[in-house]
C-alpha atoms as a PDB file:
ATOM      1  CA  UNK A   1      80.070 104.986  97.404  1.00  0.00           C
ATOM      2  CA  UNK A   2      79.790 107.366 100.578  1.00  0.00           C
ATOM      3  CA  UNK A   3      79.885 104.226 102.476  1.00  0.00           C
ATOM      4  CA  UNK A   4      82.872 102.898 101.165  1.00  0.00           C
ATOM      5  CA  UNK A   5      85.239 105.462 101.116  1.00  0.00           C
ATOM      6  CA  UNK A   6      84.645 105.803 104.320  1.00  0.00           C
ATOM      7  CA  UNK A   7      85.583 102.122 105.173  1.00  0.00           C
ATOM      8  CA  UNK A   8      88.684 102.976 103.187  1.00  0.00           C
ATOM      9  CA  UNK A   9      89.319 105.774 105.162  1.00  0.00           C
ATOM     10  CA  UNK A  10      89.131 103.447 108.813  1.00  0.00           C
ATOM     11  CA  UNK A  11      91.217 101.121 107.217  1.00  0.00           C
ATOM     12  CA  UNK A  12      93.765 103.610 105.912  1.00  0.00           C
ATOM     13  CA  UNK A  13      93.814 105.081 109.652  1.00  0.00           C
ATOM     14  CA  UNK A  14      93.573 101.673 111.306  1.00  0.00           C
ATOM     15  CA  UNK A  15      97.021 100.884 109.391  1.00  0.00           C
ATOM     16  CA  UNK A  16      98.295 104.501 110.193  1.00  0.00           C
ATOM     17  CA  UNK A  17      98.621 105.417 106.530  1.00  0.00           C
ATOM     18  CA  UNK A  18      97.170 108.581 106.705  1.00  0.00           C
ATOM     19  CA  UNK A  19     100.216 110.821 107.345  1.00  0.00           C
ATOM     20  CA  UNK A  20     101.306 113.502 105.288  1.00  0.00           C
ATOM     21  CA  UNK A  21     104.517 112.336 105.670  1.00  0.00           C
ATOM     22  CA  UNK A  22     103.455 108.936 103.535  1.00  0.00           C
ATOM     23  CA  UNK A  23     101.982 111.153 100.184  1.00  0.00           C
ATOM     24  CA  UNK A  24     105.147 110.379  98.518  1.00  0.00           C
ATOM     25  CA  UNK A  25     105.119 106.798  98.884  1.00  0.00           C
ATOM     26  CA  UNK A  26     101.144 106.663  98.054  1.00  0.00           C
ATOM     27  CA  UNK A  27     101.886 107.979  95.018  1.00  0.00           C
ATOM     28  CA  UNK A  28     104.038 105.804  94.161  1.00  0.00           C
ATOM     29  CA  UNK A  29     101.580 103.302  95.289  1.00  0.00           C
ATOM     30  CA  UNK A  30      99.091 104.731  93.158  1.00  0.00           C
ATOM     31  CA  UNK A  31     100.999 104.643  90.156  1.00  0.00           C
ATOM     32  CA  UNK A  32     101.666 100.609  90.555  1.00  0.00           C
ATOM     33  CA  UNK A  33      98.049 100.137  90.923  1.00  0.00           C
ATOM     34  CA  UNK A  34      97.335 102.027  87.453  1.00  0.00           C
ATOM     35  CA  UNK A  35     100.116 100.623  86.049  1.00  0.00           C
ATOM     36  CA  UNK A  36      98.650  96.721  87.162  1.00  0.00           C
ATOM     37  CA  UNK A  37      95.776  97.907  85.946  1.00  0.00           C
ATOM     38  CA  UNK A  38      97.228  98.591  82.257  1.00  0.00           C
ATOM     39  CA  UNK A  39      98.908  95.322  82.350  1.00  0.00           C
ATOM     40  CA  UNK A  40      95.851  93.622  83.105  1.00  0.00           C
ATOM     41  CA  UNK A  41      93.498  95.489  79.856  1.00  0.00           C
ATOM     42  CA  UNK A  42      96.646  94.713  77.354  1.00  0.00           C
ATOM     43  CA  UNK A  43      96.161  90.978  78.998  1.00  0.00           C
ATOM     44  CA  UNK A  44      92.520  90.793  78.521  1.00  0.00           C
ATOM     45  CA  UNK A  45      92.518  89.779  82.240  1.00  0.00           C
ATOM     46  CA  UNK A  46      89.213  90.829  83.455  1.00  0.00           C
ATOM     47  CA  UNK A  47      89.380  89.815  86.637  1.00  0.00           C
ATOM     48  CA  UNK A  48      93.031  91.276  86.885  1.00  0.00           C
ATOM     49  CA  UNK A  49      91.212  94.740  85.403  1.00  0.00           C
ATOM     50  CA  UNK A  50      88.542  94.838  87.814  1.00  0.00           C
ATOM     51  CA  UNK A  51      91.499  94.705  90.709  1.00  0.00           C
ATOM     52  CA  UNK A  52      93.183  96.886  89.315  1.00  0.00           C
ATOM     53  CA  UNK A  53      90.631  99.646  89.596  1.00  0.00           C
ATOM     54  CA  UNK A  54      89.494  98.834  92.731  1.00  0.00           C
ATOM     55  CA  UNK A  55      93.122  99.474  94.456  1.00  0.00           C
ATOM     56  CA  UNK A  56      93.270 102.369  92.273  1.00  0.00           C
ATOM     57  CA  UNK A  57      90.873 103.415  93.518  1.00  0.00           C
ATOM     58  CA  UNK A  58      91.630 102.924  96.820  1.00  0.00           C
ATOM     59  CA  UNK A  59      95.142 104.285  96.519  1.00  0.00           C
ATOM     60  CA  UNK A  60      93.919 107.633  95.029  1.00  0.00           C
ATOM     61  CA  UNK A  61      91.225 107.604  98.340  1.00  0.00           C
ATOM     62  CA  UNK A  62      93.977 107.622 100.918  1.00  0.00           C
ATOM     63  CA  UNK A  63      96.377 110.237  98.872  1.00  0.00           C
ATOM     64  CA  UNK A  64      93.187 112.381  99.334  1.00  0.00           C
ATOM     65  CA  UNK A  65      93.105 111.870 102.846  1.00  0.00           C
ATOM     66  CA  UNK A  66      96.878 112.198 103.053  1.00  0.00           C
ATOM     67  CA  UNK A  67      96.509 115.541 101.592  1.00  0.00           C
ATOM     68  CA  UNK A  68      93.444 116.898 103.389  1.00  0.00           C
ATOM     69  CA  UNK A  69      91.336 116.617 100.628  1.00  0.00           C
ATOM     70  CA  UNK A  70      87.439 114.667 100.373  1.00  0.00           C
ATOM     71  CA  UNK A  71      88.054 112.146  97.445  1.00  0.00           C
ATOM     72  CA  UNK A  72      84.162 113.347  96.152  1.00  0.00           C
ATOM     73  CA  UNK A  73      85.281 117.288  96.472  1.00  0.00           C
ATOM     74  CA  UNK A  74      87.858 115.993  93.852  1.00  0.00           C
ATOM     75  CA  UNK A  75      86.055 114.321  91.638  1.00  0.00           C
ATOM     76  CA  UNK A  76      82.748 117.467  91.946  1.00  0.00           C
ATOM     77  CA  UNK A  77      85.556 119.510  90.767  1.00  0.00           C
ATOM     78  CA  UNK A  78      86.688 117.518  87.712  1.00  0.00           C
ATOM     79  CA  UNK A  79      83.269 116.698  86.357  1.00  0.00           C
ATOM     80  CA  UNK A  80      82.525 120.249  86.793  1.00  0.00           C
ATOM     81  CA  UNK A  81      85.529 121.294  84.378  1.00  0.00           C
ATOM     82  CA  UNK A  82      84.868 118.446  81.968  1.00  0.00           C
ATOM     83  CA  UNK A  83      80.644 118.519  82.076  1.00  0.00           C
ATOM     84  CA  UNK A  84      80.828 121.173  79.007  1.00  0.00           C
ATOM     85  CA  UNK A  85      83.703 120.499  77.151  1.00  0.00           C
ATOM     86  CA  UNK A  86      82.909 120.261  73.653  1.00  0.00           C
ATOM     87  CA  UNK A  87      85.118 117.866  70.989  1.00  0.00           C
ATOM     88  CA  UNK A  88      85.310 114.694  69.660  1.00  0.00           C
ATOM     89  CA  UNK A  89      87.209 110.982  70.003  1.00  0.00           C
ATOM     90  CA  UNK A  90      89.689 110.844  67.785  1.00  0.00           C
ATOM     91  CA  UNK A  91      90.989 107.070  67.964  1.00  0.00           C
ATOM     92  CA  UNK A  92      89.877 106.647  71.224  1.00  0.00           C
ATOM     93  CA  UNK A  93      91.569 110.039  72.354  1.00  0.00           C
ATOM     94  CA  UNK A  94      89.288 113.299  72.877  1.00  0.00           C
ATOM     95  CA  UNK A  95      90.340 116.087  71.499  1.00  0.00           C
ATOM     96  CA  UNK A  96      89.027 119.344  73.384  1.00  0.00           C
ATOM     97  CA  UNK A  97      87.934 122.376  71.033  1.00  0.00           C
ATOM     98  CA  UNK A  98      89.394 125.690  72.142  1.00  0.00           C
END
């Protein structure tokens, strides 16, 4: 994974995409890509899914960058608030306990 984000980050620089002045428009960006992506899982497009969360993936990478934040300091920091959250799935939602 290490390995790849940073290839994603060279290519993001390589295409000068790394400017704060380009967040806006990455989110936007990133937003396509997840909407794509929900397109393709109401399709049944596999193919079209697995795409789809690869660019998300990739869009959400740069934003990081854009924003001077490590993609894997984000994602340490939301496993560690969801790791021990207690609840249940509630058709296919879940639903926190307070």
């Amino acid at each position: 994974m290490d390995e790849l984000i940073n290839k994603v980050k060279a290519w993001a620089s390589e295409k000068d995409l790394l400017k704060k002045e380009n967040i806006h428009a990455q989110m936007l960006k990133v937003l396509e890509e997840v909407g794509e992506t929900s397109g393709a899982i109401l399709k049944k497009k596999d193919q079209e899914i697995i795409d789809g969360l690869g660019d998300s993936f990739v869009t959400l990478i740069i934003l990081c960058y854009q924003l001077n934040l490590e993609p894997k300091d984000c994602l340490q920091k939301a496993w560690n608030e969801i790791k021990n959250r207690k609840g249940k799935t509630v058709n296919g939602t879940f639903i926190r306990e307070e």
